[in-house]
C-alpha atoms as a PDB file:
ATOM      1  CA  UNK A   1      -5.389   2.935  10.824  1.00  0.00           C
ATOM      2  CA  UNK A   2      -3.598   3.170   7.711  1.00  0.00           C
ATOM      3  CA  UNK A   3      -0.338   3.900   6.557  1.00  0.00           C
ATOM      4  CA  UNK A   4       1.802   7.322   7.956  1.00  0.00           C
ATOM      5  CA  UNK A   5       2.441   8.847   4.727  1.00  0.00           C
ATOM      6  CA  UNK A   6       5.576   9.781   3.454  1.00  0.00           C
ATOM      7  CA  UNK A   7       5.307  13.059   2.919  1.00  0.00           C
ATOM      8  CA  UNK A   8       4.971  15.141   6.357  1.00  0.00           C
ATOM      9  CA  UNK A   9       3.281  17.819   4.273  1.00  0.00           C
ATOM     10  CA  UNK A  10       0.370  15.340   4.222  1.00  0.00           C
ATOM     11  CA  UNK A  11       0.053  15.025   7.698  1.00  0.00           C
ATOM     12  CA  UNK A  12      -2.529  17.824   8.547  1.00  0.00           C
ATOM     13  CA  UNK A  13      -4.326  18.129  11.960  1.00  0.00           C
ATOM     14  CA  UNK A  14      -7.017  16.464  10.504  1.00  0.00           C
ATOM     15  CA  UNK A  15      -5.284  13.383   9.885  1.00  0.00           C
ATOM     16  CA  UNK A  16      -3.944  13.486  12.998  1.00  0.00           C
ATOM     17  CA  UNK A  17      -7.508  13.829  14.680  1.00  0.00           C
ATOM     18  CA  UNK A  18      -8.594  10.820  12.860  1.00  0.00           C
ATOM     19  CA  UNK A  19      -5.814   9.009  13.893  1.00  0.00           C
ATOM     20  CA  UNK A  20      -6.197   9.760  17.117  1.00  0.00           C
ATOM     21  CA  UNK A  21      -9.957   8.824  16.909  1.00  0.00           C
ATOM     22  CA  UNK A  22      -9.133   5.618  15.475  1.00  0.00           C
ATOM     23  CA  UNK A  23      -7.175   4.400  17.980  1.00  0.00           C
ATOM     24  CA  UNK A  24      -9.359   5.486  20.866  1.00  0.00           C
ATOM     25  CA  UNK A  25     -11.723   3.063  19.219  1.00  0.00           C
ATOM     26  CA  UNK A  26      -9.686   0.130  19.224  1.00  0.00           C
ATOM     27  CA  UNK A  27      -8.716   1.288  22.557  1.00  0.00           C
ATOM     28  CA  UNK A  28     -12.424   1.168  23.594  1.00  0.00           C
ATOM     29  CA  UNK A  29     -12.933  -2.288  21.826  1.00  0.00           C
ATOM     30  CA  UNK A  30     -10.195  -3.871  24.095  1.00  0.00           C
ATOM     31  CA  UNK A  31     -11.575  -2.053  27.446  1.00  0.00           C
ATOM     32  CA  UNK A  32      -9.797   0.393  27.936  1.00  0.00           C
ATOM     33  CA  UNK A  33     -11.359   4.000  29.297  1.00  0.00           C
ATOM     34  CA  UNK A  34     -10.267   7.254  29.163  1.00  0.00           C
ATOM     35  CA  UNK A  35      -9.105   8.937  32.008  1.00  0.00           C
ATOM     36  CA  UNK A  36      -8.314  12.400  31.348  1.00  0.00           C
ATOM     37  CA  UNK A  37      -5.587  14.279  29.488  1.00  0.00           C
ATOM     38  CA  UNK A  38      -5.120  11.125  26.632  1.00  0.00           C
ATOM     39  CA  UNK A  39      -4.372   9.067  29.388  1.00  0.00           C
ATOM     40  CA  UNK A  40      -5.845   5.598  29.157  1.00  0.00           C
ATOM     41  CA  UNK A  41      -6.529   2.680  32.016  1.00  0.00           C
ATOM     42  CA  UNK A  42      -7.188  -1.041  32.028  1.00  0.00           C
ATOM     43  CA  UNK A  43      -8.986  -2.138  34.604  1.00  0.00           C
ATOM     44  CA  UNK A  44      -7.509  -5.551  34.655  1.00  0.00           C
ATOM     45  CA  UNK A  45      -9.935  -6.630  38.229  1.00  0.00           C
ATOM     46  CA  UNK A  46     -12.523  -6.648  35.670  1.00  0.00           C
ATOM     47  CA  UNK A  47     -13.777  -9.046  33.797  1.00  0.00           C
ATOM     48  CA  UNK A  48     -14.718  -7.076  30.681  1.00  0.00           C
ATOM     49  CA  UNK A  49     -11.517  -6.149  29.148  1.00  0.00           C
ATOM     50  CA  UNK A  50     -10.969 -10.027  29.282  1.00  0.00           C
ATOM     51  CA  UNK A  51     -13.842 -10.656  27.046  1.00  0.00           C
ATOM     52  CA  UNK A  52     -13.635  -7.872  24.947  1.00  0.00           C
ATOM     53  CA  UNK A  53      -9.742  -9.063  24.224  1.00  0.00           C
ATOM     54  CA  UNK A  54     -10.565 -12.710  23.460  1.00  0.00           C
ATOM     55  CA  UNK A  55     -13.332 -11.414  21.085  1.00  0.00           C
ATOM     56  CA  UNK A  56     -11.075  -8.990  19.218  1.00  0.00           C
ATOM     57  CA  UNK A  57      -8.890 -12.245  19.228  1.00  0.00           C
ATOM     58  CA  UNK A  58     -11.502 -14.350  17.806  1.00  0.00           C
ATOM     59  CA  UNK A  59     -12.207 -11.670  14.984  1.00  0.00           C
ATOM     60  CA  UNK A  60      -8.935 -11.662  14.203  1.00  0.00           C
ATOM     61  CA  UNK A  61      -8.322 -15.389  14.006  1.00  0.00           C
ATOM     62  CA  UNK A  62     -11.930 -15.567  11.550  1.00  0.00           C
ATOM     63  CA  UNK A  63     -10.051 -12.650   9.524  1.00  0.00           C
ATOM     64  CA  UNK A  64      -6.668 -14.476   8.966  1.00  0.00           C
ATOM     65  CA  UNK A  65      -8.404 -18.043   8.078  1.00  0.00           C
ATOM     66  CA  UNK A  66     -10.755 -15.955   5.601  1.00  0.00           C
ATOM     67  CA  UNK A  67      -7.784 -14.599   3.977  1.00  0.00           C
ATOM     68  CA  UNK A  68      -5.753 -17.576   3.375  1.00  0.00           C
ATOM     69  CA  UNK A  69      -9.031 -19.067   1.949  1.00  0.00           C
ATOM     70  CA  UNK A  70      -9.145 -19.590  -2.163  1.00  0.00           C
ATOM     71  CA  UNK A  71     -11.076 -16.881  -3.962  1.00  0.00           C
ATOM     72  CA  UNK A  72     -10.664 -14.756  -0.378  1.00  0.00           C
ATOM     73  CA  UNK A  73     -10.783 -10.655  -0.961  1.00  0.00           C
END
């Protein structure tokens, strides 16, 4: 998502929107669904969210060994 800035003068309702937007997606990615009113549920009977979390796990895992790699970004 980024870093909060410092200043609170930065934080504008945009910002906040696209935080907001931001995490709904990785909220989505893991299974989760939106309910109503920013509330969020996990359906944890199902076998999706599961998945979906050892994928995200698997992404990060590929992400961490590319990084320690030499001549990595």
């Amino acid at each position: 998502m980024g870093g909060y800035p410092e200043d609170r003068e930065q934080v504008t309702e945009a910002y906040r929107l696209q935080a907001k937007k931001k995490i709904a997606a990785l909220w989505e990615s893991i299974g989760f669904q939106l309910f109503r009113g920013g509330v969020w549920l996990l359906d944890t009977a199902q076998r999706r969210p599961g998945e979906l979390m050892q994928a995200r796990r698997a992404q990060l895992c590929a992400l961490g060994t590319a990084f320690q790699q030499p001549g990595s970004v």
